[in-house]
C-alpha atoms as a PDB file:
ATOM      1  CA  UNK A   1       0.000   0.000   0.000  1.00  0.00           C
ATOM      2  CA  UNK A   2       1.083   3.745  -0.743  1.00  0.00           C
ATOM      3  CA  UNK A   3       1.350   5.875   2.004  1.00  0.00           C
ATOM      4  CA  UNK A   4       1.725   9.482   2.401  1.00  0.00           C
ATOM      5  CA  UNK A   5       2.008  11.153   5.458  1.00  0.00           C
ATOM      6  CA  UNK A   6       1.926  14.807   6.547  1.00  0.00           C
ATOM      7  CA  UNK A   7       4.128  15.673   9.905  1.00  0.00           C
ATOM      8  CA  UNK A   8       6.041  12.299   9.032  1.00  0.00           C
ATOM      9  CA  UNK A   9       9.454  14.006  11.127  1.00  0.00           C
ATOM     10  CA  UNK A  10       7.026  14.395  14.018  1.00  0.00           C
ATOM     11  CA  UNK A  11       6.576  12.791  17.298  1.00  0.00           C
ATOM     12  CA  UNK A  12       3.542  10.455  16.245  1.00  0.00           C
ATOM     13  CA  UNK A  13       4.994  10.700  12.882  1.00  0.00           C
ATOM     14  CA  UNK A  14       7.750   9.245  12.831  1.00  0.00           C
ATOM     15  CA  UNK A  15       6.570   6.301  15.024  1.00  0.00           C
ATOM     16  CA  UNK A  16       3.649   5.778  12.556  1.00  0.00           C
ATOM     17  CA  UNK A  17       6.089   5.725   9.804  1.00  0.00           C
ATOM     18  CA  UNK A  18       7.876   2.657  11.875  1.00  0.00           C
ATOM     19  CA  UNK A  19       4.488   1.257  12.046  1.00  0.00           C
ATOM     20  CA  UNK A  20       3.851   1.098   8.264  1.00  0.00           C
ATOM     21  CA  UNK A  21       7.219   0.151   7.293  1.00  0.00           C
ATOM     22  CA  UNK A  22       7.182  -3.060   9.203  1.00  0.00           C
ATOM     23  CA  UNK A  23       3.555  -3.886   8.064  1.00  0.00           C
ATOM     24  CA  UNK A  24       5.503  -4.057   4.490  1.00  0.00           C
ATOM     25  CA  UNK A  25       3.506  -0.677   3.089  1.00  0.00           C
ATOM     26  CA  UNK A  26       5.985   2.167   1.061  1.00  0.00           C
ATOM     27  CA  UNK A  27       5.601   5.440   2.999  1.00  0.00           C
ATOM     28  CA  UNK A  28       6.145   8.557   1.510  1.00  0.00           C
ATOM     29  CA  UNK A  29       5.267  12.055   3.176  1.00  0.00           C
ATOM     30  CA  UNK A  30       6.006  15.496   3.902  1.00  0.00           C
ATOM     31  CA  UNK A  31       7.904  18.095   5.944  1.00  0.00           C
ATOM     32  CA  UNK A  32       7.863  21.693   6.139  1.00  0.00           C
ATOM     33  CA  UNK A  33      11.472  21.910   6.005  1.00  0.00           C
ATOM     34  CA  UNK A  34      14.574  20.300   5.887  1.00  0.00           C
ATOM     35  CA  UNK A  35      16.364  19.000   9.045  1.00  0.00           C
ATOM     36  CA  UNK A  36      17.685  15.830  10.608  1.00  0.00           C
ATOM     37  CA  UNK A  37      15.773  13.750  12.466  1.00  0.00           C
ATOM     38  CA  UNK A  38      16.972  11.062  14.051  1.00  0.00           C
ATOM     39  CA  UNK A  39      13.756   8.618  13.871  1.00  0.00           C
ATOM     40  CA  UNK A  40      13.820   8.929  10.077  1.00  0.00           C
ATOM     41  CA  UNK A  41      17.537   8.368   9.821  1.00  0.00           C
ATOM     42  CA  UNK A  42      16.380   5.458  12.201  1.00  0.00           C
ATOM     43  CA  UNK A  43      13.860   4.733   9.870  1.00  0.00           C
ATOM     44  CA  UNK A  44      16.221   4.813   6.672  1.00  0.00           C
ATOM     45  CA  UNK A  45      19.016   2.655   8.079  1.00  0.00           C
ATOM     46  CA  UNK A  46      15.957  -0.450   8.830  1.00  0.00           C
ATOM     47  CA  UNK A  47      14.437   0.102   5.624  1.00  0.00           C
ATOM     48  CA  UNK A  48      15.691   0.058   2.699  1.00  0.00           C
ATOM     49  CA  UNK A  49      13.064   1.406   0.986  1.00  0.00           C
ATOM     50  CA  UNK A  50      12.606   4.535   3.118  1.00  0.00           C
ATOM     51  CA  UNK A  51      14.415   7.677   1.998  1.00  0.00           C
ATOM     52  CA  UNK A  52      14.022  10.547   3.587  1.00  0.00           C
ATOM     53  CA  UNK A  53      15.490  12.454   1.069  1.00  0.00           C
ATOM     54  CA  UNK A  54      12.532  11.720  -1.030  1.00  0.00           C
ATOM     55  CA  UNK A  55      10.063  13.437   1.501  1.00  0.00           C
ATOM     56  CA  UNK A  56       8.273  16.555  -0.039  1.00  0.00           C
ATOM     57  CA  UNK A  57       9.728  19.616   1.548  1.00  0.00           C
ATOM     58  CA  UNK A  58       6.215  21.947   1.380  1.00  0.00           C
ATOM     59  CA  UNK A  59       4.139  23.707   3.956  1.00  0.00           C
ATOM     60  CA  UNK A  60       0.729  23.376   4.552  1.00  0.00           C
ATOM     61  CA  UNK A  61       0.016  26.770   3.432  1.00  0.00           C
ATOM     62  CA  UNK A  62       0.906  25.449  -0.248  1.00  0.00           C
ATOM     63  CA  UNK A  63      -2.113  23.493  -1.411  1.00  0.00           C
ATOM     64  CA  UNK A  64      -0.831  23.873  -4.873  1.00  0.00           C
ATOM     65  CA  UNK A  65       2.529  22.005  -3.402  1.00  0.00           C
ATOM     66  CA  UNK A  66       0.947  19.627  -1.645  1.00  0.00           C
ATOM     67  CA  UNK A  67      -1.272  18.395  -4.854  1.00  0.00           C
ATOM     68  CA  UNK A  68       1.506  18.373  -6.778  1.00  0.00           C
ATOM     69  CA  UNK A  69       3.525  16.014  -4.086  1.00  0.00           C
ATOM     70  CA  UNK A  70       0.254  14.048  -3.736  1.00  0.00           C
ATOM     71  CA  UNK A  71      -0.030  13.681  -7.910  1.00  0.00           C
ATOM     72  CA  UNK A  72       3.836  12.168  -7.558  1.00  0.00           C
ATOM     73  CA  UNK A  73       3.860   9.883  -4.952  1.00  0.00           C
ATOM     74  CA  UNK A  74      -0.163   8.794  -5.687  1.00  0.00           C
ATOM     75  CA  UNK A  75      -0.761   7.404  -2.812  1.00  0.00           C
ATOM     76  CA  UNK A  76      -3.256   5.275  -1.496  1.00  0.00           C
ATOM     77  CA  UNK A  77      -3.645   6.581   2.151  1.00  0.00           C
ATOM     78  CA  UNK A  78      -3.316   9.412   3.883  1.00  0.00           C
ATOM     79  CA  UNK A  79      -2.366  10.258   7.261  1.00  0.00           C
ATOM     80  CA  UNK A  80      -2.975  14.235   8.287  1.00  0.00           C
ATOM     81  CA  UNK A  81      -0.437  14.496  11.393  1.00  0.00           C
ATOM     82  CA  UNK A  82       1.141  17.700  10.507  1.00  0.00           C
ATOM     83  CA  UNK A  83       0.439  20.811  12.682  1.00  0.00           C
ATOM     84  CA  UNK A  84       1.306  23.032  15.936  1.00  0.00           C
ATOM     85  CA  UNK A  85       0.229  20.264  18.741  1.00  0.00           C
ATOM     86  CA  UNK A  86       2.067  22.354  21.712  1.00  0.00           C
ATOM     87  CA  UNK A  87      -1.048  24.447  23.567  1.00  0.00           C
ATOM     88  CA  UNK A  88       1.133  27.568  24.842  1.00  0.00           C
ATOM     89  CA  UNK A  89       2.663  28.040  21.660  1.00  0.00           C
ATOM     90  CA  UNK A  90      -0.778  27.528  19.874  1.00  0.00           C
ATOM     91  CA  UNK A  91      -2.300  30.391  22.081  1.00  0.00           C
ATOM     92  CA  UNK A  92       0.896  32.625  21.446  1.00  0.00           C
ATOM     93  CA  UNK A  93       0.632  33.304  17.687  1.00  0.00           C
ATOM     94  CA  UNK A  94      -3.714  32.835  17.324  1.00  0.00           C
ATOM     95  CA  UNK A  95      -3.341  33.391  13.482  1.00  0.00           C
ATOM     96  CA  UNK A  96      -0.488  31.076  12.563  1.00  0.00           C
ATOM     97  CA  UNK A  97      -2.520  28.449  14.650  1.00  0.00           C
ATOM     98  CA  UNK A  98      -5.320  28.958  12.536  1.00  0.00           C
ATOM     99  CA  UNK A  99      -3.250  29.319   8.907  1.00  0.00           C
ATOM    100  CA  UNK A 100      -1.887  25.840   9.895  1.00  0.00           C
ATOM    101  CA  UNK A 101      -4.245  23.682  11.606  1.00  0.00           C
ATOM    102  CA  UNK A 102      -7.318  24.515  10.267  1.00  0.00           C
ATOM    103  CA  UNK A 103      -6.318  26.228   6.674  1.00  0.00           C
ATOM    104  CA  UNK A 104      -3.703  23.090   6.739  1.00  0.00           C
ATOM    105  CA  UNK A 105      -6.106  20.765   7.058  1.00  0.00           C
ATOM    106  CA  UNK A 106      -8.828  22.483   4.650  1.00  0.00           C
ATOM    107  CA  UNK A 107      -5.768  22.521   1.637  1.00  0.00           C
ATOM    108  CA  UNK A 108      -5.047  18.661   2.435  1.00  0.00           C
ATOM    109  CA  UNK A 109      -8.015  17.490   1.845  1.00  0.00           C
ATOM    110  CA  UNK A 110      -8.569  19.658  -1.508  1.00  0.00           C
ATOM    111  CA  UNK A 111      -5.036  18.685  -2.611  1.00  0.00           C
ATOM    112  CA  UNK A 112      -6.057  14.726  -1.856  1.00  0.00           C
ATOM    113  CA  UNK A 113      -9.777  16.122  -3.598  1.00  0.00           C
ATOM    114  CA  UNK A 114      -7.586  16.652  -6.572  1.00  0.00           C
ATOM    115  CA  UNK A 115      -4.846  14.984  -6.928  1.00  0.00           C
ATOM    116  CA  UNK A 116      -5.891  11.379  -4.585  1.00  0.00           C
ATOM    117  CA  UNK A 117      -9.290  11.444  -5.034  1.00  0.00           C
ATOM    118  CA  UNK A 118      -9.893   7.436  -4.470  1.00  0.00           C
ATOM    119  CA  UNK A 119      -7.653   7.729  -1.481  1.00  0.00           C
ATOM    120  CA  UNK A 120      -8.652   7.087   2.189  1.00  0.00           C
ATOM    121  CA  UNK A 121      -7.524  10.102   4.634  1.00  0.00           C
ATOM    122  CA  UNK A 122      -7.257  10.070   8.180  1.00  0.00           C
ATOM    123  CA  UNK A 123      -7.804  13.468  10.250  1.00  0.00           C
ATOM    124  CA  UNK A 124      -5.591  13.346  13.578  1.00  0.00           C
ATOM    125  CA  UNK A 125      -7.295  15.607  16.093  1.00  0.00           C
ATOM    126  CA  UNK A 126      -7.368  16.128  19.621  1.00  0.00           C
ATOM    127  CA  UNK A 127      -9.387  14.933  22.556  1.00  0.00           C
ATOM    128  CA  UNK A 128      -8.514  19.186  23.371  1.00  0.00           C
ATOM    129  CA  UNK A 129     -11.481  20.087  21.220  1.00  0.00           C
ATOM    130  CA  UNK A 130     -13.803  18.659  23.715  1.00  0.00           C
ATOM    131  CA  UNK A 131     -12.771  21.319  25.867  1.00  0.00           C
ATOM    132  CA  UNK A 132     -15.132  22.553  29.201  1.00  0.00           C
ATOM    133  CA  UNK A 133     -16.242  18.773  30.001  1.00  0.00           C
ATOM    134  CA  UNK A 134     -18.875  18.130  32.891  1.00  0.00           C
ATOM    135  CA  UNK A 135     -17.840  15.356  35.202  1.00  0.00           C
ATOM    136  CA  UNK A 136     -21.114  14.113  34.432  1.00  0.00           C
ATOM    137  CA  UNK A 137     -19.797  13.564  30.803  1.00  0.00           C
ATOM    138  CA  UNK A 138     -16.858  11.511  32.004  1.00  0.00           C
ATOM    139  CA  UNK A 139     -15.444   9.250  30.381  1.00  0.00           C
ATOM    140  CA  UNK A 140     -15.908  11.202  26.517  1.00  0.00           C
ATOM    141  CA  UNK A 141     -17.667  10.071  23.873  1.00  0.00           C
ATOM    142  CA  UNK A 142     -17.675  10.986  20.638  1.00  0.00           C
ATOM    143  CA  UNK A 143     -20.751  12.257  20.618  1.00  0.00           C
ATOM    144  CA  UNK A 144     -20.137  14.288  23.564  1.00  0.00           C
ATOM    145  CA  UNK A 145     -19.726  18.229  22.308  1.00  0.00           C
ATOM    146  CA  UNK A 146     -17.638  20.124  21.254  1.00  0.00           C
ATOM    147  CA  UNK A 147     -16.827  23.277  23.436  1.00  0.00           C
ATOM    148  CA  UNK A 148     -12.719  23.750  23.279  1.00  0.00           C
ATOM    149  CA  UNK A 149     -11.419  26.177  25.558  1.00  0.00           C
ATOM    150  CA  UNK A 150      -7.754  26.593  24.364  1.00  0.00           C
ATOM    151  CA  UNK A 151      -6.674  28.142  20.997  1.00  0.00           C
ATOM    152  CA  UNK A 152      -5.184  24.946  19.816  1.00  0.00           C
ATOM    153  CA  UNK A 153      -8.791  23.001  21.185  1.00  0.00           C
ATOM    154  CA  UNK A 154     -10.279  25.923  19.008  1.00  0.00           C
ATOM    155  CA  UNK A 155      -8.150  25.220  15.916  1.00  0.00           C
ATOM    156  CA  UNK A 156      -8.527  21.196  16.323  1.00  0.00           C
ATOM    157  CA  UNK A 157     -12.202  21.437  16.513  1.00  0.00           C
ATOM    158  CA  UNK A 158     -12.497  23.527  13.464  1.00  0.00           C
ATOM    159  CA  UNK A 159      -9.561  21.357  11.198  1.00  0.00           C
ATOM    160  CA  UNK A 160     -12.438  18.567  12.736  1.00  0.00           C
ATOM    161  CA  UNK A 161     -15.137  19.646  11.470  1.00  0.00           C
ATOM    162  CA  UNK A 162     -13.335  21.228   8.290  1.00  0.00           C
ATOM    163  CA  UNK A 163     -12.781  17.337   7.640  1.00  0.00           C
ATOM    164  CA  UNK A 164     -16.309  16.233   8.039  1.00  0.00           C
ATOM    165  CA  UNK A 165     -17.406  18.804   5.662  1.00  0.00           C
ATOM    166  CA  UNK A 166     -15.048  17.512   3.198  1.00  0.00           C
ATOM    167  CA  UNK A 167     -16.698  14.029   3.644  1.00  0.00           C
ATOM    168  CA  UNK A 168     -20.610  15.477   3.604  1.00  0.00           C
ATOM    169  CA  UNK A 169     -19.646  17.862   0.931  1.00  0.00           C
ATOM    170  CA  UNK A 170     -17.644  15.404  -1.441  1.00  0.00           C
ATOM    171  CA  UNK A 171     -17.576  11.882  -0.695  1.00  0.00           C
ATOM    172  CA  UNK A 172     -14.216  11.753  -0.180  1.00  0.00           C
ATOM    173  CA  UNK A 173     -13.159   9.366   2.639  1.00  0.00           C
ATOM    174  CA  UNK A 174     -12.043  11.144   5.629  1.00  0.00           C
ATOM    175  CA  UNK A 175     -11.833   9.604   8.970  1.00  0.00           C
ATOM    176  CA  UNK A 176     -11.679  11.857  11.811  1.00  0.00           C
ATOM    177  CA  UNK A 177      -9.678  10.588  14.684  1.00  0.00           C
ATOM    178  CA  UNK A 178      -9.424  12.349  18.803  1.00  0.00           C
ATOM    179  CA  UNK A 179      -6.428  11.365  20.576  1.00  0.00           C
ATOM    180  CA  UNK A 180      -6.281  11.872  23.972  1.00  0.00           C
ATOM    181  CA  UNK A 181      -3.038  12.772  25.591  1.00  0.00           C
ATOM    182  CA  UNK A 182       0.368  10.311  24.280  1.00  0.00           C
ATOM    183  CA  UNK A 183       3.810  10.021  24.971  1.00  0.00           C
ATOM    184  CA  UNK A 184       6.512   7.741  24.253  1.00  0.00           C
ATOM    185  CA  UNK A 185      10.862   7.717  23.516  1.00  0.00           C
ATOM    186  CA  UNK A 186      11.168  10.526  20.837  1.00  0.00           C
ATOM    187  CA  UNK A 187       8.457  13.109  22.634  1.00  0.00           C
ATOM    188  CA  UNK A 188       9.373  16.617  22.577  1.00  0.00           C
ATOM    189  CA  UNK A 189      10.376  18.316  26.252  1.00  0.00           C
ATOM    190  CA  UNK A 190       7.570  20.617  25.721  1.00  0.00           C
ATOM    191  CA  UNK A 191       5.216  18.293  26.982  1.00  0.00           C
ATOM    192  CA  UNK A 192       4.628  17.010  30.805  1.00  0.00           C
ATOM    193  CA  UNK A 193       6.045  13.576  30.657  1.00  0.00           C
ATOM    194  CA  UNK A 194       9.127  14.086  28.358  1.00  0.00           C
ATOM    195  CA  UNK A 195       9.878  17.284  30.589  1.00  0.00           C
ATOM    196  CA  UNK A 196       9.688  15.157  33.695  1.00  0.00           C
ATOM    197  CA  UNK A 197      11.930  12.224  31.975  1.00  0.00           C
ATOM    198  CA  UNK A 198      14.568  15.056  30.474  1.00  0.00           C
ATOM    199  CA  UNK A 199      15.065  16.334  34.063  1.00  0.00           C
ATOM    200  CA  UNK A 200      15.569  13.323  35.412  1.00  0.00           C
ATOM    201  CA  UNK A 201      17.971  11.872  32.805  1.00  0.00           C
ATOM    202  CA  UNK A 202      20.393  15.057  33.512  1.00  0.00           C
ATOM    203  CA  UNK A 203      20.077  14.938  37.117  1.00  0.00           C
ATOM    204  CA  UNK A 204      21.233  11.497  36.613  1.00  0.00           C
ATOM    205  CA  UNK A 205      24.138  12.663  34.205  1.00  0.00           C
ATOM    206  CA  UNK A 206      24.925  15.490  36.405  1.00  0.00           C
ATOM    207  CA  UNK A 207      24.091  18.140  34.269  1.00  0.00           C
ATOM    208  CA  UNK A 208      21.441  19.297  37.232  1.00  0.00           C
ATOM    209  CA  UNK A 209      20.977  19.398  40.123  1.00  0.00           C
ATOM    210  CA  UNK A 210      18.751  17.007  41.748  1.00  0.00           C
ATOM    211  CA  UNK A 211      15.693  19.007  41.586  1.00  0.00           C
ATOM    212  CA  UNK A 212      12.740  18.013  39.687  1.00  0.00           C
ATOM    213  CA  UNK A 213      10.228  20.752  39.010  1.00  0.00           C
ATOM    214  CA  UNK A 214       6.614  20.200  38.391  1.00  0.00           C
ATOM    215  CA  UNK A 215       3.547  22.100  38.076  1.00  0.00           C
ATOM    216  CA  UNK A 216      -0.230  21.135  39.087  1.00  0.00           C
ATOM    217  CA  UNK A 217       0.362  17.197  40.205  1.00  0.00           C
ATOM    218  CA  UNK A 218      -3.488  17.205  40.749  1.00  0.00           C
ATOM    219  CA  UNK A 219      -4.714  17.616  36.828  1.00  0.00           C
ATOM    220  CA  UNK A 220      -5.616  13.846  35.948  1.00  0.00           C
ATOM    221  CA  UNK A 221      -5.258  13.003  32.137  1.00  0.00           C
ATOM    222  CA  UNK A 222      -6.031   9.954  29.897  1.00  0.00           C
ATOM    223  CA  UNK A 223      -2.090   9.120  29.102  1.00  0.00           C
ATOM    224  CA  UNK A 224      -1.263   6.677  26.402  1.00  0.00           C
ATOM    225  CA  UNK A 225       1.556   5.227  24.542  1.00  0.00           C
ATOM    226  CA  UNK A 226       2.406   6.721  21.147  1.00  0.00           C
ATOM    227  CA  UNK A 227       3.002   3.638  20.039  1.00  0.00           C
ATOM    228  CA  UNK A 228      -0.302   2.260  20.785  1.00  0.00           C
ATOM    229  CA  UNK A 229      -2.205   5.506  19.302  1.00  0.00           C
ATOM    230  CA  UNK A 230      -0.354   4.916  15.690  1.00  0.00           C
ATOM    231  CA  UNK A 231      -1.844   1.767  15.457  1.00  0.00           C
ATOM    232  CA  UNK A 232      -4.968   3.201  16.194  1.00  0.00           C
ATOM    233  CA  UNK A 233      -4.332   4.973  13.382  1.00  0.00           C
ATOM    234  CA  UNK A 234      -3.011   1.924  10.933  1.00  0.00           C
ATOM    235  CA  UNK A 235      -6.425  -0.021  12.344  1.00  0.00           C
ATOM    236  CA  UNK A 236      -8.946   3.056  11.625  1.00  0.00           C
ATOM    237  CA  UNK A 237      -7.674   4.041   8.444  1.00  0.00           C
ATOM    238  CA  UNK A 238      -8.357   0.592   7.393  1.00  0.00           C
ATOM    239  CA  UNK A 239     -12.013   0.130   9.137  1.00  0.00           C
ATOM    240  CA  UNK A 240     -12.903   3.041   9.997  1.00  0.00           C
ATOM    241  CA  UNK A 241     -16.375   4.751   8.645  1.00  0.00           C
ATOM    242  CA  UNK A 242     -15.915   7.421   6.107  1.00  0.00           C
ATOM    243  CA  UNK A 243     -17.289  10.809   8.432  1.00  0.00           C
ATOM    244  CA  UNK A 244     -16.970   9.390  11.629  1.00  0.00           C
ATOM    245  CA  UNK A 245     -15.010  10.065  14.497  1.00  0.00           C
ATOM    246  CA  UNK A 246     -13.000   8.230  16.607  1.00  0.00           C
ATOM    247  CA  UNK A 247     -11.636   8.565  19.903  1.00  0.00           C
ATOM    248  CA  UNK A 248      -8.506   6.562  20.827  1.00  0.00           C
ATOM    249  CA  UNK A 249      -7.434   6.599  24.662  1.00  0.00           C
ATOM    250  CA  UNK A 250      -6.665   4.449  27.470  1.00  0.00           C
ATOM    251  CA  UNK A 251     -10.141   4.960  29.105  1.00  0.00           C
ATOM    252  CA  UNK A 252      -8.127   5.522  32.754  1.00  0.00           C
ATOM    253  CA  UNK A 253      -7.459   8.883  34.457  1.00  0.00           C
ATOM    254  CA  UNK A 254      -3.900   9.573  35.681  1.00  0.00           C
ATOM    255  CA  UNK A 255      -2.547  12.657  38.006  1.00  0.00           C
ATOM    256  CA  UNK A 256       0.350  14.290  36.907  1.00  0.00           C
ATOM    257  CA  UNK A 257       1.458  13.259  40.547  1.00  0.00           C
ATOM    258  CA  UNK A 258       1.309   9.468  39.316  1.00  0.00           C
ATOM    259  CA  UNK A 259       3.129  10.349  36.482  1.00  0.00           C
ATOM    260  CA  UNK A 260       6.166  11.743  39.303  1.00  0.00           C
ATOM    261  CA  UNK A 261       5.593   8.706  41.545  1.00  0.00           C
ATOM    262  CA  UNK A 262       6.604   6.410  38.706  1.00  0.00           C
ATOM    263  CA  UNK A 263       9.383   8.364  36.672  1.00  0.00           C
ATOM    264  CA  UNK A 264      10.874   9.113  39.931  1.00  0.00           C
ATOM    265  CA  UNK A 265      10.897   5.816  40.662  1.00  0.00           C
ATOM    266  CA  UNK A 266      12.408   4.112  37.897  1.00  0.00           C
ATOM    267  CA  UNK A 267      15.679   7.321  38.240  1.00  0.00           C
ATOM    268  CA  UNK A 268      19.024   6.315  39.646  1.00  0.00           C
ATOM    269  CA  UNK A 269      19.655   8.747  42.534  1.00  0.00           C
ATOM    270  CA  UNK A 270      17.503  10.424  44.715  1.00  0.00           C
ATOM    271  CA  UNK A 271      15.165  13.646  43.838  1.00  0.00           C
ATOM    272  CA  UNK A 272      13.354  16.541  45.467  1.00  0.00           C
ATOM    273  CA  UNK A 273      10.089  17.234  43.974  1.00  0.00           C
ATOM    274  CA  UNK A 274       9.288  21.040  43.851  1.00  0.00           C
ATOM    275  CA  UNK A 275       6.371  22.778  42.794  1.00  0.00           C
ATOM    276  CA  UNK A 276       7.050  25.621  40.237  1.00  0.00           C
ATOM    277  CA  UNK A 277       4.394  27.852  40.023  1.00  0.00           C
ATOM    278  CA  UNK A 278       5.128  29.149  36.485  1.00  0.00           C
ATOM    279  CA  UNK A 279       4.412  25.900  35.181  1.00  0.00           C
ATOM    280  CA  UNK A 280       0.903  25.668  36.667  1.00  0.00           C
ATOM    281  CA  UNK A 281      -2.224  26.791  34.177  1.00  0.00           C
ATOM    282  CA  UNK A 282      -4.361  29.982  35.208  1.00  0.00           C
ATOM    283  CA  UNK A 283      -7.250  27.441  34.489  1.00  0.00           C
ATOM    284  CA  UNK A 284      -7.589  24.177  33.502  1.00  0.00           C
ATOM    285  CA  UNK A 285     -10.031  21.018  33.107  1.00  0.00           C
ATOM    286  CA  UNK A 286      -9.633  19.629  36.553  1.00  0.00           C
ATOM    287  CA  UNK A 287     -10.614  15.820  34.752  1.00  0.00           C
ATOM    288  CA  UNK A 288     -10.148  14.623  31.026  1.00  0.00           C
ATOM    289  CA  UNK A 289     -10.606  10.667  30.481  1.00  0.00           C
ATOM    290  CA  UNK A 290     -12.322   9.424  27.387  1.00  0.00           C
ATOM    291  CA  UNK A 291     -13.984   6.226  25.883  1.00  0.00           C
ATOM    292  CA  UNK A 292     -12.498   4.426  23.186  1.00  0.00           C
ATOM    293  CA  UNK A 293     -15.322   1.765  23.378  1.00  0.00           C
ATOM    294  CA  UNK A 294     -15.954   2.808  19.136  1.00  0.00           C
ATOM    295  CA  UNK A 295     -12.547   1.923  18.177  1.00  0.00           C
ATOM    296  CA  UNK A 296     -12.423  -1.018  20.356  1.00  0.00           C
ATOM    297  CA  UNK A 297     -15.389  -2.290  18.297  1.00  0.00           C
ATOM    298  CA  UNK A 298     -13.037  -2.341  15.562  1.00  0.00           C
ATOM    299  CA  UNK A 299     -10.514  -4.205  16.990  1.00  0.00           C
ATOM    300  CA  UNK A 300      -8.200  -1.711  18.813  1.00  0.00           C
ATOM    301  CA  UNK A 301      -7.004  -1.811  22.650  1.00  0.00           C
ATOM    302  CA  UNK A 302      -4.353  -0.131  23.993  1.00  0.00           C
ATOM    303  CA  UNK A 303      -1.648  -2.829  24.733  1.00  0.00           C
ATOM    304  CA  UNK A 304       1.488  -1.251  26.394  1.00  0.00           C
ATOM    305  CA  UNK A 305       1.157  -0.533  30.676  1.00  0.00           C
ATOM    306  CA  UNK A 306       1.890   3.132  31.562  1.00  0.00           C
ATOM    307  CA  UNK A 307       4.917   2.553  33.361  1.00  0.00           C
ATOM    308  CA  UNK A 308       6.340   1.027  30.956  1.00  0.00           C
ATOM    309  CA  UNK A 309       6.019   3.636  28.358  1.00  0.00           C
ATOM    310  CA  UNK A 310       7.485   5.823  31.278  1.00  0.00           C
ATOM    311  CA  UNK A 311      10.631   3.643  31.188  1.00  0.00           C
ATOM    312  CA  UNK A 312      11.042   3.593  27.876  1.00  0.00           C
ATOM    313  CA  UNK A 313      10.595   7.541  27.913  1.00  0.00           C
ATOM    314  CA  UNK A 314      13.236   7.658  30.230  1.00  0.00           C
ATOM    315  CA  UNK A 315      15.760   5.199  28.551  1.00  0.00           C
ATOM    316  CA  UNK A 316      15.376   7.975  25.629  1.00  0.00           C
ATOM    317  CA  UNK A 317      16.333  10.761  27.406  1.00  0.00           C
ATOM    318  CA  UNK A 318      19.170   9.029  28.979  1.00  0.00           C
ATOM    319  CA  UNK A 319      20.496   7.873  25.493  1.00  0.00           C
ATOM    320  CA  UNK A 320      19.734  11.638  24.003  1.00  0.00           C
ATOM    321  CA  UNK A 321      22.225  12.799  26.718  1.00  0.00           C
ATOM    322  CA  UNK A 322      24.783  10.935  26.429  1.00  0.00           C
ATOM    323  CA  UNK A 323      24.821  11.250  22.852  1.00  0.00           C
END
């Protein structure tokens, strides 16, 4: 099968890329610009089919770009990763949010319109555009709305709904999909868990002292493993219903305090945990756990334990280091 993949030098991306490879498919995507990344070079020396070379260098503000890199590569699928998933910088620049994940999204899927019309696409969105949830609406379901209280929730509900257009206006097949919070080796510091992991790896190196900062432990999240949520992905764009949407979580609520109990565990020496309180949110959703019960219809269920991803997360780090 031909694959192409926006945001393929991504977090997710690259470990959906891994995903396909191994399943025997030839994956092709695209990147706004030219760097090394590790995980493809990864990629490249396991696969010999898999150059990263041949990835289409064009931003999502190009539709003309992307149809022409669609038109080349033809492929058969089509994964929409690409985007800005960090909230803070999302809310920091409101129109370049905007221009990229919801204009993004809305030249995709006319480039695909054009160029890959009999192609499959799957939407990646976020469980973010559910936004101000009730606890009497715990655990999410799809069908539970849609009030986003972030920028970024804002601009994933809109690329959202921007892709179910597409599918009521045109026929094409586009599968929406809501991830709920994942993490994994390769994720950005940006986000809670890597942060946590980073510190601890150079507190173990003694690049830091041992000091591990942390904002609200009390926020409780539906945490996943990346490499579970890609093949959510794999599965869905395979079975999943042209139009609908799919949630894929772990269906289990865990406090950022968990999240410290465990990494902390698993480090080498000793650590003082201290709040920071310019990592806490002015406001935030106290409680976000969702259902995955329509993609476990089709065959999905998350498969790799929490503290194991954790591990793994920190085994990264440790190896990023001392590289």
């Amino acid at each position: 099968m031909r694959v192409f993949i926006t945001g393929i030098s991504g977090f997710a991306g690259v470990h959906l890329a891994a995903h396909l490879l191994a399943g025997g498919h030839e994956v092709r995507g695209s990147v706004s610009r030219r760097r090394e990344v590790p995980g493809l070079a990864t990629l490249a020396a396991r696969h010999a089919g898999f150059d990263p070379a041949r990835l289409a260098c064009v931003d999502l503000g190009d539709r003309a770009g992307l149809a022409r890199a669609l038109a080349e590569d033809a492929p058969e699928r089509v994964f929409h990763l690409a985007g800005i998933a960090f909230v803070p910088r999302a809310g920091a620049d409101i129109a370049r949010t905007f221009a990229v994940n919801v204009l993004g999204t809305v030249h995709l899927l006319e480039a695909v319109q054009e160029a890959a019309p009999a192609a499959r696409v799957l939407v990646v969105g976020s469980s973010d555009a559910y936004g101000a949830i009730a606890p009497e609406e715990l655990p999410i379901g799809e069908d539970v709305p849609l009030r986003p209280v972030s920028v970024y929730g804002i601009s994933k509900a809109a690329a959202d709904m921007a892709a179910f257009q597409r599918w009521w206006a045109s026929g094409l097949a586009v599968i929406r999909v809501r991830s709920f919070n994942h993490t994994g080796p390769g994720q950005s510091p940006d986000f809670v868990c890597a942060d946590f992991a980073r510190q601890l790896a150079r507190i173990e190196a003694g690049m830091a002292p041992p000091v591990l900062r942390v904002g609200n432990l009390g926020a409780a999240r539906d945490f996943s493993d990346v490499r579970d949520i890609v093949h959510g992905y794999a599965l869905l764009m395979e079975r999943g219903e042209p139009g609908a949407a799919y949630n894929l979580c772990s269906g289990a609520a865990t406090t950022v305090g968990t999240i410290v109990e465990q990494l902390t565990a698993e480090c080498r020496v000793r650590v003082e945990v201290i709040a920071d309180t310019s990592r806490v949110r002015t406001r935030e959703v106290p409680v976000i756990v969702g259902s995955a019960a329509r993609a476990a219809a089709l065959g999905w269920a998350p498969a790799i334990p929490l503290r194991q991803t954790l591990r793994d997360l920190l085994a990264h780090w440790r190896r990023a280091l001392a590289s």
